[in-house]
C-alpha atoms as a PDB file:
ATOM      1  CA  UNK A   1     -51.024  10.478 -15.260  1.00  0.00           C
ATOM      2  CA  UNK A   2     -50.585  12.039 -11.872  1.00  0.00           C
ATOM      3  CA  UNK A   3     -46.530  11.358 -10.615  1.00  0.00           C
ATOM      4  CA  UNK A   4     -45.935   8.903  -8.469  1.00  0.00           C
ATOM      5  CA  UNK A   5     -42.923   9.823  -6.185  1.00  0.00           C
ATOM      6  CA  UNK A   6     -40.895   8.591  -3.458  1.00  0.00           C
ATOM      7  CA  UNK A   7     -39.164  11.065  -1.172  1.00  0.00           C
ATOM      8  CA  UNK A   8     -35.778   9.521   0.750  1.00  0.00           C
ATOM      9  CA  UNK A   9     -34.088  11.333   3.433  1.00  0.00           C
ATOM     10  CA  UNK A  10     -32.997  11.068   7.089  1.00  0.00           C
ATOM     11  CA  UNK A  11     -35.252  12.304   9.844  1.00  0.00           C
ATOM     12  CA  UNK A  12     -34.325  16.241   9.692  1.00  0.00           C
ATOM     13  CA  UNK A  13     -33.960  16.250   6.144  1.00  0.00           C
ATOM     14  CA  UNK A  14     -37.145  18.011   5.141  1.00  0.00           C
ATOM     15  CA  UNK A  15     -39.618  14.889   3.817  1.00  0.00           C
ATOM     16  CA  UNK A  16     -42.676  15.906   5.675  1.00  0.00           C
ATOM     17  CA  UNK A  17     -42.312  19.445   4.394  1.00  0.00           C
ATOM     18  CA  UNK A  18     -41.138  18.627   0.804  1.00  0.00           C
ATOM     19  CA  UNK A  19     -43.801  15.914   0.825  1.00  0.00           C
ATOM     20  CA  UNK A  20     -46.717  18.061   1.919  1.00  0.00           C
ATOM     21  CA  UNK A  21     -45.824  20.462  -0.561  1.00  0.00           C
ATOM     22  CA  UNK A  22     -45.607  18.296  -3.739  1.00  0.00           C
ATOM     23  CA  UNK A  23     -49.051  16.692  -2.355  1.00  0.00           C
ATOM     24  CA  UNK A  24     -50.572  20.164  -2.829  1.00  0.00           C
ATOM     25  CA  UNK A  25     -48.812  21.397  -5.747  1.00  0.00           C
ATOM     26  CA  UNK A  26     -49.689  18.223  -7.893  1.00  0.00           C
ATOM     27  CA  UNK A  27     -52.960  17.173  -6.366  1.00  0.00           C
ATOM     28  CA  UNK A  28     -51.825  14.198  -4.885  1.00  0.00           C
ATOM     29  CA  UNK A  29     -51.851  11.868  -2.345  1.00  0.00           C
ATOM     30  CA  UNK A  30     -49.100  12.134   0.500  1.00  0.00           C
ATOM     31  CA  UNK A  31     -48.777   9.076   2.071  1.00  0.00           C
ATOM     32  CA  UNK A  32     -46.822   8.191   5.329  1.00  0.00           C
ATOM     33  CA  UNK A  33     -46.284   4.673   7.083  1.00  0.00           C
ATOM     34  CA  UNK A  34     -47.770   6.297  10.345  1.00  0.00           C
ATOM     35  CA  UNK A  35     -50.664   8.046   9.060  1.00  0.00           C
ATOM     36  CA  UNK A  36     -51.466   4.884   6.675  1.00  0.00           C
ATOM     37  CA  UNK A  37     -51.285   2.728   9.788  1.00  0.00           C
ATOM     38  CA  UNK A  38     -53.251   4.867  12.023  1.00  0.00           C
ATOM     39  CA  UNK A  39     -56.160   4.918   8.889  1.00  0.00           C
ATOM     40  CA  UNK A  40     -55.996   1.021   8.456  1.00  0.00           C
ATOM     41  CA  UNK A  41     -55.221   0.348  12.245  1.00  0.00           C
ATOM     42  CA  UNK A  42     -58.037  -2.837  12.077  1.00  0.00           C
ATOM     43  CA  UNK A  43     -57.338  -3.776   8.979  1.00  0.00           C
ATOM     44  CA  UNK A  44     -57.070  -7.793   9.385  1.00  0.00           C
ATOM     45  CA  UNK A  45     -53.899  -9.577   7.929  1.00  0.00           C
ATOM     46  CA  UNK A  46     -52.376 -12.418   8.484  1.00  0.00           C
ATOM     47  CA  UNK A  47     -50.000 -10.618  10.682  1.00  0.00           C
ATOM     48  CA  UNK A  48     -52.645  -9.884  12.567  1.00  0.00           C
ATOM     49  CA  UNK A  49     -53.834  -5.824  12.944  1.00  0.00           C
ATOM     50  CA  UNK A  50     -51.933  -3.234  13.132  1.00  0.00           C
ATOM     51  CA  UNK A  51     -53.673  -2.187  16.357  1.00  0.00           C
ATOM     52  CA  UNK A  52     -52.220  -5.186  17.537  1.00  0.00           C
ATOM     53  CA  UNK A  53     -48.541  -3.629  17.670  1.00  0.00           C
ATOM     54  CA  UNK A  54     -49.262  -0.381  18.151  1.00  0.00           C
ATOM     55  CA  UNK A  55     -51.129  -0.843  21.348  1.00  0.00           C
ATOM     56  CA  UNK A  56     -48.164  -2.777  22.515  1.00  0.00           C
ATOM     57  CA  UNK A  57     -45.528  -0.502  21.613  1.00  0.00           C
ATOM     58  CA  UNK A  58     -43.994  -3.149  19.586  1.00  0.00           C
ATOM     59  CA  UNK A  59     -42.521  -2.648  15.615  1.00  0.00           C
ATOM     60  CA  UNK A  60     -45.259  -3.283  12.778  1.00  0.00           C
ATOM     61  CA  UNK A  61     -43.786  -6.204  11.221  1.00  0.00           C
ATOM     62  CA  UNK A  62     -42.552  -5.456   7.846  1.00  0.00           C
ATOM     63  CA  UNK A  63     -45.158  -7.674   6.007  1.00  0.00           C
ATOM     64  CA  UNK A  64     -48.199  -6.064   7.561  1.00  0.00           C
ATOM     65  CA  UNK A  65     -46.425  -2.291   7.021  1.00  0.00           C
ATOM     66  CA  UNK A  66     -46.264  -3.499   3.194  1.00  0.00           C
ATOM     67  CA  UNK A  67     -49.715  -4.597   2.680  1.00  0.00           C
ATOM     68  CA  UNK A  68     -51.006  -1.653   4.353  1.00  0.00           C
ATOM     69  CA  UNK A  69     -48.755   0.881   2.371  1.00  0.00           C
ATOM     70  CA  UNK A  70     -49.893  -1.415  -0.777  1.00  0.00           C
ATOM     71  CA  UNK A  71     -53.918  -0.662   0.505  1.00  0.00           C
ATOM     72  CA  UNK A  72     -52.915   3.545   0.468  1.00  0.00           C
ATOM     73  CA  UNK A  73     -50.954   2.899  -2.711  1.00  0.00           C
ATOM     74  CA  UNK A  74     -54.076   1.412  -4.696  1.00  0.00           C
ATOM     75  CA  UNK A  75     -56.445   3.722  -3.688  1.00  0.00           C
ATOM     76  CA  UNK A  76     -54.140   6.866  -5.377  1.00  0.00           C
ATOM     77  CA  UNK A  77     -54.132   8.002  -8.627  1.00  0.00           C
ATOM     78  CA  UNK A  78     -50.708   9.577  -7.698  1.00  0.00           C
ATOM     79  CA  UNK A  79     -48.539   9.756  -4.747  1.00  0.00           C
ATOM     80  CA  UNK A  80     -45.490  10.865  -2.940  1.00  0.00           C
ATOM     81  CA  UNK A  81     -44.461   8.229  -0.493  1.00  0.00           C
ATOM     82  CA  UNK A  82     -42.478   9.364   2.469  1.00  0.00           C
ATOM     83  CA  UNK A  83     -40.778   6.977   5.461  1.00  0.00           C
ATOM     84  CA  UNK A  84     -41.150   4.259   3.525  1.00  0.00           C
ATOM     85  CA  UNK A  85     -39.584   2.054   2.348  1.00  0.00           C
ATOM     86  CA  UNK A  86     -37.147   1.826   5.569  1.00  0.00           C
ATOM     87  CA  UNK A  87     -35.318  -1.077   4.731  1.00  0.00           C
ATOM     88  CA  UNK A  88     -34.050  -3.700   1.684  1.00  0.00           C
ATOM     89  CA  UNK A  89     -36.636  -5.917   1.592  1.00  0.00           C
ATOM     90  CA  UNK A  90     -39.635  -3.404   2.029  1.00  0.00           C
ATOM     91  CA  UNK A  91     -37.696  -1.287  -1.065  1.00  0.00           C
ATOM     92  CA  UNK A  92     -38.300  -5.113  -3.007  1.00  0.00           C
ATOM     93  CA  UNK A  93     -41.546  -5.124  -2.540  1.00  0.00           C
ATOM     94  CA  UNK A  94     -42.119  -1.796  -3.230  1.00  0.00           C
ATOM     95  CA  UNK A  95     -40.606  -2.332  -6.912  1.00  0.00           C
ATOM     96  CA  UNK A  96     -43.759  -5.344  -7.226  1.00  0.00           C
ATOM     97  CA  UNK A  97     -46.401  -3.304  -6.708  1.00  0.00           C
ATOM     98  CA  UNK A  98     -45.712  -0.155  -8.194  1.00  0.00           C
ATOM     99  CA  UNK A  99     -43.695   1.686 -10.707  1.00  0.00           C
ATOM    100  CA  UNK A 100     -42.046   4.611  -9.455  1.00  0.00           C
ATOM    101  CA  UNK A 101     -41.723   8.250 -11.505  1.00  0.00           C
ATOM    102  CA  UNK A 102     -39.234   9.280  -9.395  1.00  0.00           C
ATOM    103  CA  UNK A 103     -36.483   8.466  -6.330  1.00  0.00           C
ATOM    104  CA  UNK A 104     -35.361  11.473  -5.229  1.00  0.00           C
ATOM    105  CA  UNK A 105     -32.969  11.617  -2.339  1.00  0.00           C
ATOM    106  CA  UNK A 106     -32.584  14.627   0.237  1.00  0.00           C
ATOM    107  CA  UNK A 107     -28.931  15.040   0.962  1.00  0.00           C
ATOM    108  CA  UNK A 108     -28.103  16.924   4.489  1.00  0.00           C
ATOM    109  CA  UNK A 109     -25.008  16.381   6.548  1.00  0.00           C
ATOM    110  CA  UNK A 110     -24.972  14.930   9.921  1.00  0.00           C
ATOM    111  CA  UNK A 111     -24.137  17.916  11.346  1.00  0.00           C
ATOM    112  CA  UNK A 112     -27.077  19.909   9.852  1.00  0.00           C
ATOM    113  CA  UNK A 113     -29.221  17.664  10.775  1.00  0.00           C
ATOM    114  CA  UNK A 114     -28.543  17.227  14.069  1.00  0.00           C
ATOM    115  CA  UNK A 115     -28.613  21.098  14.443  1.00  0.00           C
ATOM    116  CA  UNK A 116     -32.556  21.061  13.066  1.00  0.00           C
ATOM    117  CA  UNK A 117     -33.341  18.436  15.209  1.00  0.00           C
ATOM    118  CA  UNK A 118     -32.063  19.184  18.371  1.00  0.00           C
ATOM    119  CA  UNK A 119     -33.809  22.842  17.642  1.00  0.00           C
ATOM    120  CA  UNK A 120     -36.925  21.776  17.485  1.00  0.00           C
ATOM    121  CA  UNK A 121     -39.503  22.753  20.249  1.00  0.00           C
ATOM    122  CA  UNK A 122     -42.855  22.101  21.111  1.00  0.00           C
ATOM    123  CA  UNK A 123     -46.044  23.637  21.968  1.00  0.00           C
ATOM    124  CA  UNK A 124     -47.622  21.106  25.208  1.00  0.00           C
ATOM    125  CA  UNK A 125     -50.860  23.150  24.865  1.00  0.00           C
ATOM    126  CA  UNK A 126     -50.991  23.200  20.855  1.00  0.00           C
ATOM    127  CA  UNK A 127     -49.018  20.359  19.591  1.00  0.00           C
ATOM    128  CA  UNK A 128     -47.286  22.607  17.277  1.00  0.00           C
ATOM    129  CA  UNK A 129     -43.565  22.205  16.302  1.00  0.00           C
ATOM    130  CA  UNK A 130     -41.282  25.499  16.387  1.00  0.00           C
ATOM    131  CA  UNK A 131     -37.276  26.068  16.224  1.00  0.00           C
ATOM    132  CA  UNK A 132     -35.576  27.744  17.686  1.00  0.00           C
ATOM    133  CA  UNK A 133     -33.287  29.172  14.286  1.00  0.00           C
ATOM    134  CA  UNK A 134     -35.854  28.878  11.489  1.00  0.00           C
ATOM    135  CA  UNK A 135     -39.381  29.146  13.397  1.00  0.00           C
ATOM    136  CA  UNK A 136     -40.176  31.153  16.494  1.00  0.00           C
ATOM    137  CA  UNK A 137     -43.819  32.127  17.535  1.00  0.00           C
ATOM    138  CA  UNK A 138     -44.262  36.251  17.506  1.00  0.00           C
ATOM    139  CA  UNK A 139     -46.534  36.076  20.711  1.00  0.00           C
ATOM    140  CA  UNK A 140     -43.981  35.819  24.013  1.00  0.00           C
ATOM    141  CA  UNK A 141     -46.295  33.668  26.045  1.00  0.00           C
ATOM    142  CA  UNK A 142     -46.254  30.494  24.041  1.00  0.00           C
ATOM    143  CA  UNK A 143     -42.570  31.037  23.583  1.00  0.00           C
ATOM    144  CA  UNK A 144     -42.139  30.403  27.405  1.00  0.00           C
ATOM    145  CA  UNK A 145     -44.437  27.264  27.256  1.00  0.00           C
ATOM    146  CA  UNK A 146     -42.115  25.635  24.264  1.00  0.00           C
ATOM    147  CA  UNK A 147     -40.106  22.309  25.303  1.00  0.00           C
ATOM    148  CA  UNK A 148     -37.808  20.145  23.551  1.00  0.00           C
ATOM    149  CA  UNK A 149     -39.305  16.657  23.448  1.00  0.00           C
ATOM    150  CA  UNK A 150     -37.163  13.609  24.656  1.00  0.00           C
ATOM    151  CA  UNK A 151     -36.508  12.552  21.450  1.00  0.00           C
ATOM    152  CA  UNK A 152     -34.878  15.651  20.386  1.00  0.00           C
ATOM    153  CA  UNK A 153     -31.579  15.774  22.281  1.00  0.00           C
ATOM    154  CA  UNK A 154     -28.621  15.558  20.830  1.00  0.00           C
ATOM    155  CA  UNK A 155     -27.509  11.937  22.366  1.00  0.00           C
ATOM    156  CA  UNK A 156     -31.164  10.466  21.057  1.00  0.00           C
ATOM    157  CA  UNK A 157     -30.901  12.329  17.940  1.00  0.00           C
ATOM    158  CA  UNK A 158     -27.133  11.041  16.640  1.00  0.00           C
ATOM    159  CA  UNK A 159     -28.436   7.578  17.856  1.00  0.00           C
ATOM    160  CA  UNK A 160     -31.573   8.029  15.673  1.00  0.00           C
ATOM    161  CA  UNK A 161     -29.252   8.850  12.945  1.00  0.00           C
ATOM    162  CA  UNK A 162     -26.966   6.098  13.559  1.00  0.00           C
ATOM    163  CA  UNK A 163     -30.105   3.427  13.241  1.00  0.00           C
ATOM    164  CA  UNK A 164     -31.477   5.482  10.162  1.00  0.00           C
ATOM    165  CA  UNK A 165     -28.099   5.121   8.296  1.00  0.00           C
ATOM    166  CA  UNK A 166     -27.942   1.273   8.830  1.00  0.00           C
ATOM    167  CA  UNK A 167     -31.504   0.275   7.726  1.00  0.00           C
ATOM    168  CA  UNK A 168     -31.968   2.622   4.851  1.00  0.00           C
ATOM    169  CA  UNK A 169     -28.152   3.289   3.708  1.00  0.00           C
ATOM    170  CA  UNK A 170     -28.360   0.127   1.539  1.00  0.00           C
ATOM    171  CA  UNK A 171     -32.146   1.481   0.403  1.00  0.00           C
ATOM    172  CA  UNK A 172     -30.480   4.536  -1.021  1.00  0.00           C
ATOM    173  CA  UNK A 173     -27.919   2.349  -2.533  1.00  0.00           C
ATOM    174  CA  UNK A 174     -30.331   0.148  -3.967  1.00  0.00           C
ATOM    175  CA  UNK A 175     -32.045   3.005  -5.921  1.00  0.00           C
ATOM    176  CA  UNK A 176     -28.817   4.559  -7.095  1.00  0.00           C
ATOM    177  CA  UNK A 177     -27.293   0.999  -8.032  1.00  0.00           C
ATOM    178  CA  UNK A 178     -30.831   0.889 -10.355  1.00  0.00           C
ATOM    179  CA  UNK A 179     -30.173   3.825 -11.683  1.00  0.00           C
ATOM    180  CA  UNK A 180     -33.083   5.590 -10.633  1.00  0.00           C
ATOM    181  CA  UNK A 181     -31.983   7.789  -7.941  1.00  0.00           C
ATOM    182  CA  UNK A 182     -31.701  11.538  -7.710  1.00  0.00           C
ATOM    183  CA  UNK A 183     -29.887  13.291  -5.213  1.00  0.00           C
ATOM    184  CA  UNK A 184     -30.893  17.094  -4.097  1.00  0.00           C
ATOM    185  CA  UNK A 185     -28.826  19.403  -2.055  1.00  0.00           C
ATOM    186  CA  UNK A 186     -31.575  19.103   1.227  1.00  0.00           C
ATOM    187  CA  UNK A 187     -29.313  22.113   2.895  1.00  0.00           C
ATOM    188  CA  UNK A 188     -30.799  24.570   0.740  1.00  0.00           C
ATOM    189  CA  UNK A 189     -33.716  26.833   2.051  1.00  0.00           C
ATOM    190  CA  UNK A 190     -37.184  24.874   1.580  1.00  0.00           C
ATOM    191  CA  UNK A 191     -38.722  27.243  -1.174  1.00  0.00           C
ATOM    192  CA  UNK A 192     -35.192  26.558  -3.285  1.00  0.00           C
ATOM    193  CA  UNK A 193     -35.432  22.592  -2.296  1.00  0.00           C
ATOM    194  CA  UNK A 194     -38.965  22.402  -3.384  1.00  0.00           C
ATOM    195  CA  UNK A 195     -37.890  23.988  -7.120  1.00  0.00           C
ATOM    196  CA  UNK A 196     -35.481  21.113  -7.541  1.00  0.00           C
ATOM    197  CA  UNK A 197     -37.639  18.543  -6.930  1.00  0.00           C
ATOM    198  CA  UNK A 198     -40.364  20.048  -8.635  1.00  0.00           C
ATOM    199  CA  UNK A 199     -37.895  20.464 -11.598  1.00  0.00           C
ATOM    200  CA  UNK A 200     -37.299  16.243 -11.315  1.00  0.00           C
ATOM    201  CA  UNK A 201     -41.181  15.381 -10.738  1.00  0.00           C
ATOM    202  CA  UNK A 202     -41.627  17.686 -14.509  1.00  0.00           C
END
């Protein structure tokens, strides 16, 4: 039976890396709320499609984000699910259509976070996402091209922190209160990060 995981953590924490990792070290499906949106984006429900919302701008209303994470979810033989569930009642329905093999929580301080967050840069040409402590391109000339995107300052950041911690704070509690969270030290480098959860998942 491949492991089916969920991956909790606060934007900076390390998900996406963790996530794509575990994907290819156990031949599974990594699944995001964006990417399963974007691959399902006319999929008709009686919220409408997502399309819909996204075209807008607006929020995906938490029913249709469920039954589209429950469409990625059936279609896996195992997953690791990452920015999802974000609140209490997505967590609920979460817990009706699947069992989980493991809740694992990436713990980083605000602090920390903030510092890998308001490092990041970005390539305009490329797309591609340096910092400027852990990851800086060799070649000089895209160095000078990097910018910080909007969303990446330190006011923005704290204030995405701030809405992070009140929607999915009682998430994290939920899992723990169940019994079925574990907590890893996210502060670590990535390769020692990846061992612990790798150690969990076995």
């Amino acid at each position: 039976m491949e492991p089916r995981i969920l991956l909790l953590g606060a934007p900076g924490a390390g998900k996406g890396t963790q996530s794509k990792r575990l994907a290819d070290a156990y031949d599974i499906e990594h699944v995001t709320t964006g990417d399963a949106l974007r691959a399902n984006k006319d999929m008709e429900t009686e919220y409408g499609t997502p399309r819909e919302y996204m075209d807008a701008g607006e929020l995906v209303p938490d029913g249709l984000v469920n039954e589209i994470v429950n469409e990625a979810l059936s279609s896996a033989d195992g997953y690791v699910l990452d920015g999802y569930p974000r609140n209490l009642s997505q967590a609920e329905y979460l817990t009706e259509i699947t069992e989980l093999d493991a809740v694992i929580y990436l713990n980083v301080g605000e602090d920390e976070l903030v510092r890998r967050l308001t490092g990041r840069r970005m390539d305009p040409e490329t797309g591609d996402i340096y910092h400027t402590e852990f990851n800086m391109p060799d070649d000089d000339e895209i160095r000078e091209r990097l910018v910080q995107r909007d969303d990446d300052t330190e006011d923005v950041v704290r204030e995405r922190l701030r809405v992070y911690e009140d929607n999915t704070a009682p998430v994290i509690e939920h899992y723990r209160e169940e019994g079925s969270l574990v907590e890893v030290d996210g502060e670590a480098d990535p390769d020692t990060v990846f061992d612990r959860i790798a150690a969990i998942v076995e």
